[in-house]
C-alpha atoms as a PDB file:
ATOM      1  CA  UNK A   1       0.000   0.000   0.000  1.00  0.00           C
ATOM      2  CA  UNK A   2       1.433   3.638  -0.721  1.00  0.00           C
ATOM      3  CA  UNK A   3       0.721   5.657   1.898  1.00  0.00           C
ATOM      4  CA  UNK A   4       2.075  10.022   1.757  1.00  0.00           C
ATOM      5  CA  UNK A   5       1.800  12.487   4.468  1.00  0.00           C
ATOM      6  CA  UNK A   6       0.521  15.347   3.497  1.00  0.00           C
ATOM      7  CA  UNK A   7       1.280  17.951   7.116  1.00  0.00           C
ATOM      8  CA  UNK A   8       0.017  21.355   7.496  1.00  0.00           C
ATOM      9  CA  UNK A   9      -1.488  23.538  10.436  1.00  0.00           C
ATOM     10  CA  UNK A  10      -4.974  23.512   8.186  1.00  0.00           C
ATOM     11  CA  UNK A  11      -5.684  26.584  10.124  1.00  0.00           C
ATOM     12  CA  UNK A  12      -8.549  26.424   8.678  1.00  0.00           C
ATOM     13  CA  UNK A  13      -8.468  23.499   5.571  1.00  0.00           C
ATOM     14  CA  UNK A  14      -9.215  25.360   2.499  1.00  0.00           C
ATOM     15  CA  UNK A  15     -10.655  24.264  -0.784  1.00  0.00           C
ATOM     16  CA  UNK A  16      -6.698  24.180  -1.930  1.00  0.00           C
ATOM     17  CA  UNK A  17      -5.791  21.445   0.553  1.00  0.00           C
ATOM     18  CA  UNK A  18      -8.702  19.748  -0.250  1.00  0.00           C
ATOM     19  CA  UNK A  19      -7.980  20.058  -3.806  1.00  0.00           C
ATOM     20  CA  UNK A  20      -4.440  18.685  -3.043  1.00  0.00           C
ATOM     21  CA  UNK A  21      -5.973  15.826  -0.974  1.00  0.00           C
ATOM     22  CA  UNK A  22      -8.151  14.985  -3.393  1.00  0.00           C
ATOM     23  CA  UNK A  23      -5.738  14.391  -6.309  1.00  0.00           C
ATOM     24  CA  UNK A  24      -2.858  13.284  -4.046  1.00  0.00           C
ATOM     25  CA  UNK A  25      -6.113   9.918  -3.073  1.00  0.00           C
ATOM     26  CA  UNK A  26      -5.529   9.195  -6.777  1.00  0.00           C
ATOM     27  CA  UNK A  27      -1.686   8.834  -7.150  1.00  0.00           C
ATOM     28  CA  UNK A  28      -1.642   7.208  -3.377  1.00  0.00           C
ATOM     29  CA  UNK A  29      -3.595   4.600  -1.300  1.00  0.00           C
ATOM     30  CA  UNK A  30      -4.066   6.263   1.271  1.00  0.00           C
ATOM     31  CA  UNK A  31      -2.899   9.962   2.361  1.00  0.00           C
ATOM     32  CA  UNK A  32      -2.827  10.505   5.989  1.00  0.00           C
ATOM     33  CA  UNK A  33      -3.507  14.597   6.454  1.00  0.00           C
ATOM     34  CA  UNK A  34      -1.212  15.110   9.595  1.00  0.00           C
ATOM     35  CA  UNK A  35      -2.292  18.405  11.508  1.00  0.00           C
ATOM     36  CA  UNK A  36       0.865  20.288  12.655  1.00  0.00           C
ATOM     37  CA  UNK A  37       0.250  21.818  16.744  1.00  0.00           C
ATOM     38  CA  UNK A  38       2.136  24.930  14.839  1.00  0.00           C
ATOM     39  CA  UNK A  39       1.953  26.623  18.251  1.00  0.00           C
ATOM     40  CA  UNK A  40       4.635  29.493  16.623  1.00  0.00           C
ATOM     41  CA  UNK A  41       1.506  30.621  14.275  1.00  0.00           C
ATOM     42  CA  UNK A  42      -0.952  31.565  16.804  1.00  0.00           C
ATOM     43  CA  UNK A  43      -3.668  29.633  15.235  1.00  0.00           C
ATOM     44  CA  UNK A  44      -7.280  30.655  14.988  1.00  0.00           C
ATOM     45  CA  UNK A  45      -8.425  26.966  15.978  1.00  0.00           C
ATOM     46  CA  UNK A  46      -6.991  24.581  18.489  1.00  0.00           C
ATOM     47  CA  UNK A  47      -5.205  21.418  17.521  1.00  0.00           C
ATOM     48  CA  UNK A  48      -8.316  19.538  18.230  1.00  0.00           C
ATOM     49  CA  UNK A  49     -10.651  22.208  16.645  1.00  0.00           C
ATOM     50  CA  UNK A  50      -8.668  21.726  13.113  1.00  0.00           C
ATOM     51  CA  UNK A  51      -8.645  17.436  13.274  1.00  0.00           C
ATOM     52  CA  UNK A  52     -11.806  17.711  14.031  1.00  0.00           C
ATOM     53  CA  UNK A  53     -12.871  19.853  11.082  1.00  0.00           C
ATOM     54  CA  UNK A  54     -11.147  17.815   8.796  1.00  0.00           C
ATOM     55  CA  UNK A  55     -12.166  14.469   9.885  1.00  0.00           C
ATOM     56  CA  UNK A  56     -15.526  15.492   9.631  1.00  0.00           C
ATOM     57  CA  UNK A  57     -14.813  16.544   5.777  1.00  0.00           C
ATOM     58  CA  UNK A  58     -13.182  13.500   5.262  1.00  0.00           C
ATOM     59  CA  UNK A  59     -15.441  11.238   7.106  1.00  0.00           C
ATOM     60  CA  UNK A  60     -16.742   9.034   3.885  1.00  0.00           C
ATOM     61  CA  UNK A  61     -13.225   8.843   2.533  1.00  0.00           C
ATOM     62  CA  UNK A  62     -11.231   5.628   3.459  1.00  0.00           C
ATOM     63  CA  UNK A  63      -8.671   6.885   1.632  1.00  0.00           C
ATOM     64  CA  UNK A  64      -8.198   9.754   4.087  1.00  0.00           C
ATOM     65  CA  UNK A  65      -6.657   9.541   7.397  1.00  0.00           C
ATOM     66  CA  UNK A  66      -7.003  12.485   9.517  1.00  0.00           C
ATOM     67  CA  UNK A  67      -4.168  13.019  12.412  1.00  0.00           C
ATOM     68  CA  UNK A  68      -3.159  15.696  14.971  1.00  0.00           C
ATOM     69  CA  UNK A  69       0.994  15.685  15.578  1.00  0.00           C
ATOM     70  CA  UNK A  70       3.148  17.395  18.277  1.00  0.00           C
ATOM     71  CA  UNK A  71       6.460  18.871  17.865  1.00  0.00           C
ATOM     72  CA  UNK A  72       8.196  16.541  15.292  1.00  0.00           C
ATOM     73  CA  UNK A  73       9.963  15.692  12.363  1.00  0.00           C
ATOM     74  CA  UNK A  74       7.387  15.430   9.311  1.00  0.00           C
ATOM     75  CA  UNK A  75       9.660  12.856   7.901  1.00  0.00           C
ATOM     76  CA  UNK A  76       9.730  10.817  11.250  1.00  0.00           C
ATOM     77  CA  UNK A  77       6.132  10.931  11.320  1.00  0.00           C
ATOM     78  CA  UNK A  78       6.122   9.661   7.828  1.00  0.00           C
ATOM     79  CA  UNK A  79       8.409   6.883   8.924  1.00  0.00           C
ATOM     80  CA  UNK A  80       6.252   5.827  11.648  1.00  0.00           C
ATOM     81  CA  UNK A  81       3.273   5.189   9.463  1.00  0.00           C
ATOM     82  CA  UNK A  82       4.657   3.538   6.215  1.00  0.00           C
ATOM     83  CA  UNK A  83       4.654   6.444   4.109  1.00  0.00           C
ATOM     84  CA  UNK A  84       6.634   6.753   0.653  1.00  0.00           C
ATOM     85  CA  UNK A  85       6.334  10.184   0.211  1.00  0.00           C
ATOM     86  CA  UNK A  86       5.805  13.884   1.814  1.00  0.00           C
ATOM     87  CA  UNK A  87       3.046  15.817   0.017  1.00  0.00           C
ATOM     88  CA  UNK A  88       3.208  19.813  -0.190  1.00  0.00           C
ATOM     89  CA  UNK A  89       1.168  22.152  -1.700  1.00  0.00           C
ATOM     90  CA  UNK A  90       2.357  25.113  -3.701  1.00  0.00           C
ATOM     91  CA  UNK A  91       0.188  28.386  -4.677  1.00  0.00           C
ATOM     92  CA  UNK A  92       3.129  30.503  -6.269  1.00  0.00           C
ATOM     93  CA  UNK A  93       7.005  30.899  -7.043  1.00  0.00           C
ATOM     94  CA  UNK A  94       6.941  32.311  -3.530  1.00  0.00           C
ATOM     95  CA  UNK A  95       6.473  29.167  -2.143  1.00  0.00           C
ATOM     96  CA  UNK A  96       8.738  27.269  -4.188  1.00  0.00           C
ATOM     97  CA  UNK A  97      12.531  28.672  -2.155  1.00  0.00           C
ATOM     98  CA  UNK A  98      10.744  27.797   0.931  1.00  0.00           C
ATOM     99  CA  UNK A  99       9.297  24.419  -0.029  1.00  0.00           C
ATOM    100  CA  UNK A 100      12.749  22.963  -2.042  1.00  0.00           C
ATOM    101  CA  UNK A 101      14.691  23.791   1.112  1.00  0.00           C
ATOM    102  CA  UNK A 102      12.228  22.038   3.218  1.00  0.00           C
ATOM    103  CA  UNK A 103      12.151  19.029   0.493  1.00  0.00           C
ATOM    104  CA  UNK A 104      16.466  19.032   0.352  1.00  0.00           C
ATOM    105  CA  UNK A 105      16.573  19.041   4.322  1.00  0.00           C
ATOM    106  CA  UNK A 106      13.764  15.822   4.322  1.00  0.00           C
ATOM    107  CA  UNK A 107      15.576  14.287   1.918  1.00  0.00           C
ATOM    108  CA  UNK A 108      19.008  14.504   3.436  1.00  0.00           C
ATOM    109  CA  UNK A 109      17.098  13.044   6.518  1.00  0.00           C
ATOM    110  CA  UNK A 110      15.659  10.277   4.825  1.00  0.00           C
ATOM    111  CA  UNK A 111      16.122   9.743   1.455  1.00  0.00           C
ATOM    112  CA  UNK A 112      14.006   7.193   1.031  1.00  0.00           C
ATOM    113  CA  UNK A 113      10.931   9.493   1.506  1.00  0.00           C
ATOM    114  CA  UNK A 114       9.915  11.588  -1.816  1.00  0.00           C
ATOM    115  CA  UNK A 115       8.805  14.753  -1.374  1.00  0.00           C
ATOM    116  CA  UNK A 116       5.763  15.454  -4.041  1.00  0.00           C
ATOM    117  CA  UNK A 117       4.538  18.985  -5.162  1.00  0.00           C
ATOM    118  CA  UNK A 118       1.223  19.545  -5.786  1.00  0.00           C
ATOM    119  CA  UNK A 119      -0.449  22.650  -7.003  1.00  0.00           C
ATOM    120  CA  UNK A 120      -3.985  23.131  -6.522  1.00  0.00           C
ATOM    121  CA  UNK A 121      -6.496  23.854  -9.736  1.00  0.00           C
ATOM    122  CA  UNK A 122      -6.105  27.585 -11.000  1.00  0.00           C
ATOM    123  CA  UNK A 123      -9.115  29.020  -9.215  1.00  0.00           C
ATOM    124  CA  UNK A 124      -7.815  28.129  -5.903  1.00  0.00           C
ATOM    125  CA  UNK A 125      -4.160  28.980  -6.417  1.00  0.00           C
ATOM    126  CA  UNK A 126      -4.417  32.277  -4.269  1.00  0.00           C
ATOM    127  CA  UNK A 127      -6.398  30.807  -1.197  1.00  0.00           C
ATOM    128  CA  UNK A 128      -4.563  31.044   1.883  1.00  0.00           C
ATOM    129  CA  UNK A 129      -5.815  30.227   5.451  1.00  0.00           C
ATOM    130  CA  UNK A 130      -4.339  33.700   6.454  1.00  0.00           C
ATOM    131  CA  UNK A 131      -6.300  35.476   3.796  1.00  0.00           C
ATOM    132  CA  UNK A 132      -9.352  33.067   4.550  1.00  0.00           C
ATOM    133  CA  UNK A 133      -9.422  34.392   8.437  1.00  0.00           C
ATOM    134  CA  UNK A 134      -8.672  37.878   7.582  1.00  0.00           C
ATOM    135  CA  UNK A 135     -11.803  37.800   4.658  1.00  0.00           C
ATOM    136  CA  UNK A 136     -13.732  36.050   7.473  1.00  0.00           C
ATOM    137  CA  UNK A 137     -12.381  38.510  10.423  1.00  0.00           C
ATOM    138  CA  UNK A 138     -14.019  41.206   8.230  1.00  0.00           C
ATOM    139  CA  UNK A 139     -17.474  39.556   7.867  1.00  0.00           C
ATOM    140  CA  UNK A 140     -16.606  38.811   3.956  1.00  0.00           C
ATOM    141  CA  UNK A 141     -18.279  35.654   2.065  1.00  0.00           C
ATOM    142  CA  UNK A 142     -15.500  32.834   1.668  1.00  0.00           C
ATOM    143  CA  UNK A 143     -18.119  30.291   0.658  1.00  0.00           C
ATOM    144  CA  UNK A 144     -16.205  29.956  -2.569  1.00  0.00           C
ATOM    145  CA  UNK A 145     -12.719  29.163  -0.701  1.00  0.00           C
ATOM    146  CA  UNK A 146     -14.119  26.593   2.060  1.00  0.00           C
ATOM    147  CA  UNK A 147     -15.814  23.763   2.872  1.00  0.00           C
ATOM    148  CA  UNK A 148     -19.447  24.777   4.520  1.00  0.00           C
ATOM    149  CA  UNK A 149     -18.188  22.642   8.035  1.00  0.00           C
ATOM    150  CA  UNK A 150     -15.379  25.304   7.865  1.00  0.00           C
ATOM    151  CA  UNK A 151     -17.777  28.443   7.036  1.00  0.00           C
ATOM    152  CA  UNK A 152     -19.872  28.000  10.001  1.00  0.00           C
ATOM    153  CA  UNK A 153     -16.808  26.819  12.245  1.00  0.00           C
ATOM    154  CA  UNK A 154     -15.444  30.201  11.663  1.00  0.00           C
ATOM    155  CA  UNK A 155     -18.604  32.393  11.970  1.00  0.00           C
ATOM    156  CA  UNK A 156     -19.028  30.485  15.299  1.00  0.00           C
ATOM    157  CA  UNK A 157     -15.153  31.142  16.101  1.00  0.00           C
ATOM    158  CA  UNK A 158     -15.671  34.888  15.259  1.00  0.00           C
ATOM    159  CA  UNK A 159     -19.218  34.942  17.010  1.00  0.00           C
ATOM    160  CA  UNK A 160     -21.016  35.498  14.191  1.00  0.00           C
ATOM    161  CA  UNK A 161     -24.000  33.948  12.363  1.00  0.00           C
END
């Protein structure tokens, strides 16, 4: 079975990780979406709050396993579980620098874990989490950018209905 890890704070999922997810279930047999604590970012939603939201997305999928993880090396994690490869998701050239350094550490770490780029469909290529809470913050419509479980997640984070 090929089993990736695709890791990520998800603060909140966005149509582009879904995206991602969604193509990455047909080049893999299973993806396991591991939810980083990411303390350092001051996320909107808890650890908890974010597996949550994506399990219950993902809740029909087999092909989707939904995980919270501490403070650790992604490809450790990936070790632990059987996975061949390290999913990432990238929007713009501004992501790339980032992304192949991350990618040439992981791989001097373990090279026997692939990193894989994915780039979500044009219409979601500029959807960020950041920009997602900030849209939401300001009582804007992201209906187009989330999942509906995420939409009222964050009108009920931001007291609003």
């Amino acid at each position: 079975m090929k089993v990736a890890i695709y890791p990520g704070s998800f603060d909140p999922i966005t149509l582009g990780h879904m995206d991602i997810i969604d193509r990455g279930c047909g080049l893999f047999d299973k993806i396991i979406v591991a939810v980083a604590q990411s303390e350092s970012k001051k996320p909107l939603f808890s650890l908890d709050e974010r597996v949550r939201l994506v399990k219950q997305i993902y809740k029909e999928n087999t092909n989707v396993e939904v995980m919270g993880f501490p403070r650790q090396l992604t490809v450790d994690l990936a070790r632990e579980h059987g996975a061949c490869a390290i999913i990432r998701g990238l929007r713009a050239v501004a992501d790339f620098e980032y992304e192949f350094q991350l990618a040439t550490m992981n791989r001097a770490l373990a090279p026997d874990i692939e990193s894989i780029f994915l780039t979500p469909k044009e219409s979601l290529i500029y959807v960020s989490s950041s920009l997602i809470k900030e849209i939401s913050d300001l009582k804007g419509d992201v209906t187009n950018f989330v999942h509906p479980i995420v939409e009222q997640a964050l009108k009920a984070k931001l007291d609003r209905t």
